[in-house]
Protein backbone atom coordinates (compact mmCIF):
# COMPACT_ATOMS: atom_id res chain seq x y z
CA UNK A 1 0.00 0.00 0.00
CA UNK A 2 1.22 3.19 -0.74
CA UNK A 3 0.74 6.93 1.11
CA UNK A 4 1.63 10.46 0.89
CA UNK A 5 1.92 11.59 4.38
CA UNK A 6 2.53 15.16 5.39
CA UNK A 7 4.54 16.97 7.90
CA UNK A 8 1.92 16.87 10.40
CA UNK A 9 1.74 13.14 10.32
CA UNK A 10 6.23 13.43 10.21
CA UNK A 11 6.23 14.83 13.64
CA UNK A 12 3.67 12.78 15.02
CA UNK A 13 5.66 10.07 14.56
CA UNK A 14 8.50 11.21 17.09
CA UNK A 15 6.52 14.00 19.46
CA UNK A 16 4.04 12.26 21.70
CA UNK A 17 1.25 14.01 21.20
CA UNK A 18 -2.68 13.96 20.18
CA UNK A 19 -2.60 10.90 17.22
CA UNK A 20 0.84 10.10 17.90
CA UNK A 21 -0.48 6.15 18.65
CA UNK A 22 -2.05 6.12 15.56
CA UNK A 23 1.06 7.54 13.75
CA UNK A 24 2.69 4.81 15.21
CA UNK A 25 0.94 2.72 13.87
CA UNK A 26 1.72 4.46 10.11
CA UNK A 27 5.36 4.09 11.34
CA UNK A 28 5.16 0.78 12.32
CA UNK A 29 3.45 -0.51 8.75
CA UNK A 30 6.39 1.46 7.47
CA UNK A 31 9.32 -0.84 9.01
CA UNK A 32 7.44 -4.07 8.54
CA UNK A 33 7.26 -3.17 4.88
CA UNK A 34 3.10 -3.13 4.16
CA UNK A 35 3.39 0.41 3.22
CA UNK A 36 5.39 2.84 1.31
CA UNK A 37 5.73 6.84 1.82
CA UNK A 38 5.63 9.04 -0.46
CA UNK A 39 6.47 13.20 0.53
CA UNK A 40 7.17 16.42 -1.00
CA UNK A 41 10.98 17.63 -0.51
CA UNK A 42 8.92 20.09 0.74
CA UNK A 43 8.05 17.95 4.07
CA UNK A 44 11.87 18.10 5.23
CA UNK A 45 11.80 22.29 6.10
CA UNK A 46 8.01 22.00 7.11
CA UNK A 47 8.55 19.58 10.07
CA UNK A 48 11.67 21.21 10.85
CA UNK A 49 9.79 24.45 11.15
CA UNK A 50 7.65 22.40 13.51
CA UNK A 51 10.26 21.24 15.83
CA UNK A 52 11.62 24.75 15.85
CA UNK A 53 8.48 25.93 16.94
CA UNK A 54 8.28 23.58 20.06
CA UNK A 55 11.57 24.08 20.67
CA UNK A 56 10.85 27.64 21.30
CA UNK A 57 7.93 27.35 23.37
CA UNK A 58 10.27 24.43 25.16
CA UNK A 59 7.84 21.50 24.34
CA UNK A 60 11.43 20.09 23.08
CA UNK A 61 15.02 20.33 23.67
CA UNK A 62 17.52 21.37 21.23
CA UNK A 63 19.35 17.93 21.47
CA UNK A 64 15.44 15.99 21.48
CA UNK A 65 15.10 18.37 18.13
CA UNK A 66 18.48 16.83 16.55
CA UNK A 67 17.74 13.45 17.05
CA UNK A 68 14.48 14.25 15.66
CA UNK A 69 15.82 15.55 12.68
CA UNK A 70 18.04 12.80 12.41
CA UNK A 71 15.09 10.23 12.42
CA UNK A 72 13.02 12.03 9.96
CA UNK A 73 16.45 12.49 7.90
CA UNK A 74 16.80 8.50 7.81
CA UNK A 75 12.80 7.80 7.48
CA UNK A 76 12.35 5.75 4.22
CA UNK A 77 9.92 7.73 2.24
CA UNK A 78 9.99 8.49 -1.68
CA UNK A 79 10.61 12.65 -1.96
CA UNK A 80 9.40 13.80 -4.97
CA UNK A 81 10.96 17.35 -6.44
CA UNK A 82 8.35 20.45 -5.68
CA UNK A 83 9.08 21.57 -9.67
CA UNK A 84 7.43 19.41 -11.06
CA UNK A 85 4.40 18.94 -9.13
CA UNK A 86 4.29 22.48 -8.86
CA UNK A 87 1.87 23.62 -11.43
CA UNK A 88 -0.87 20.82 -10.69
CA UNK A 89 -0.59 21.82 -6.85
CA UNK A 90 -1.14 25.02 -7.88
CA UNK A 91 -4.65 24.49 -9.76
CA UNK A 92 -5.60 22.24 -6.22
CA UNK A 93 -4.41 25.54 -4.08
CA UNK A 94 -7.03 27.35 -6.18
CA UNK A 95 -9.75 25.06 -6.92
CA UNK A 96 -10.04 24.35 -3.03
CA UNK A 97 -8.25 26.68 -1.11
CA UNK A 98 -5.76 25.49 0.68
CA UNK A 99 -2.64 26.49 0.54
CA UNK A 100 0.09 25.40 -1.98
CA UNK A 101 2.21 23.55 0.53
CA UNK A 102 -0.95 21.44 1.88
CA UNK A 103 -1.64 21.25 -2.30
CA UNK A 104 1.52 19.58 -3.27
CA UNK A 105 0.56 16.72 -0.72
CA UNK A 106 -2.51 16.59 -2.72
CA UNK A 107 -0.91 17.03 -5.97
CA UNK A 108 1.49 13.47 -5.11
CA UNK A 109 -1.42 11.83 -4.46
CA UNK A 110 -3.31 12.34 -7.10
CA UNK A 111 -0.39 11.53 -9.44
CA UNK A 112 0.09 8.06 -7.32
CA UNK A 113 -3.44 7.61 -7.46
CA UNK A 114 -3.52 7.02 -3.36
CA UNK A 115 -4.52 8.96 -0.36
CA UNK A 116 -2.69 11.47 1.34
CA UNK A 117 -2.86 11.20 5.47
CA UNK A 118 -2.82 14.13 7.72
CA UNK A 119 -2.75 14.83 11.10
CA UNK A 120 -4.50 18.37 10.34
CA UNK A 121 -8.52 18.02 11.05
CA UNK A 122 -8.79 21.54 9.10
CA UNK A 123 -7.06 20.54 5.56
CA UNK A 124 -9.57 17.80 5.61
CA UNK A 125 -12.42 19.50 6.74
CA UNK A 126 -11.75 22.17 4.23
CA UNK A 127 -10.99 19.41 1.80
CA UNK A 128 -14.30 17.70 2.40
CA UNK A 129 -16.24 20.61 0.49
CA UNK A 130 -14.05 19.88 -3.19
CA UNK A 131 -13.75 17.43 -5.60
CA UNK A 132 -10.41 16.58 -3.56
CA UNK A 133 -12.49 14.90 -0.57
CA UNK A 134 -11.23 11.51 -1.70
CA UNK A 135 -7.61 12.00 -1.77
CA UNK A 136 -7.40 13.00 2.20
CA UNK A 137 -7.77 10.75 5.39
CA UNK A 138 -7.54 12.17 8.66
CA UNK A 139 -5.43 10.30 10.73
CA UNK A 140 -7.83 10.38 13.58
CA UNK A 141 -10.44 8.32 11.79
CA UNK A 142 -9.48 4.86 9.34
CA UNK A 143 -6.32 6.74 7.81
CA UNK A 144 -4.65 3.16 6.38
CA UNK A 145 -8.44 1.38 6.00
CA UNK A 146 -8.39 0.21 2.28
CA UNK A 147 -10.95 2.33 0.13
């Protein structure tokens, strides 16, 4: 089975925090091999701007940040290049309104015809009103259920 999964979904994965479990359970489907990732390079500064965030409200320490960084650095997932994904992401961005970084995750999916996951109960929510509604799980609810 294959998944885009976005930053949100990243962090989740190493912060214990609302969803982490069922992150783990994403990650964990990951190392026995029943699933494949699939990212924007894109993902790599957006969970870093993440960390850096709880770093600064001291949620994390610097040296819990690096070995976060590390992790994510060394998580097998498939980065595809923002260029080319670009323009399609763009037409999402403006057919639904998200914005282009949330689009891009979109974008991937669509091109692998899969889902995307996210840990953000907004994107989908605002996702649920488009012709996109398909190509989003929350991971609260069924995120690696079969469609």
């Amino acid at each position: 089975m294959n998944l885009v999964i976005d930053a949100s979904v990243v962090v989740k994965f190493y912060v214990p925090e609302i969803l982490s479990d069922n992150a783990g359970e994403v990650l964990s489907r990951v190392a026995n091999g029943e699933l494949l990732l699939y990212a924007p390079d894109s993902v790599y500064p957006e969970t870093g701007n993440i960390l850096w965030k709880k770093q600064r409200r001291r949620e994390l320490t610097p040296e819990e940040v690096d070995e976060i960084v590390n992790a994510i650095n060394a998580l097998p997932m498939i980065i595809e290049p923002s260029k080319p994904v670009l323009p399609l992401a763009v037409s999402i961005a403006a057919q639904s309104g998200i914005t282009v970084y949330d689009a891009m995750y979109v974008a991937i999916a669509r091109i692998y015809e899969t889902k995307m996951i996210t840990a953000d109960k907004k994107l989908t929510d605002a996702l649920a009103k488009t012709e996109f509604r398909n190509d989003v799980r929350w991971l609260g609810t069924g995120a690696l259920e079969k469609s």
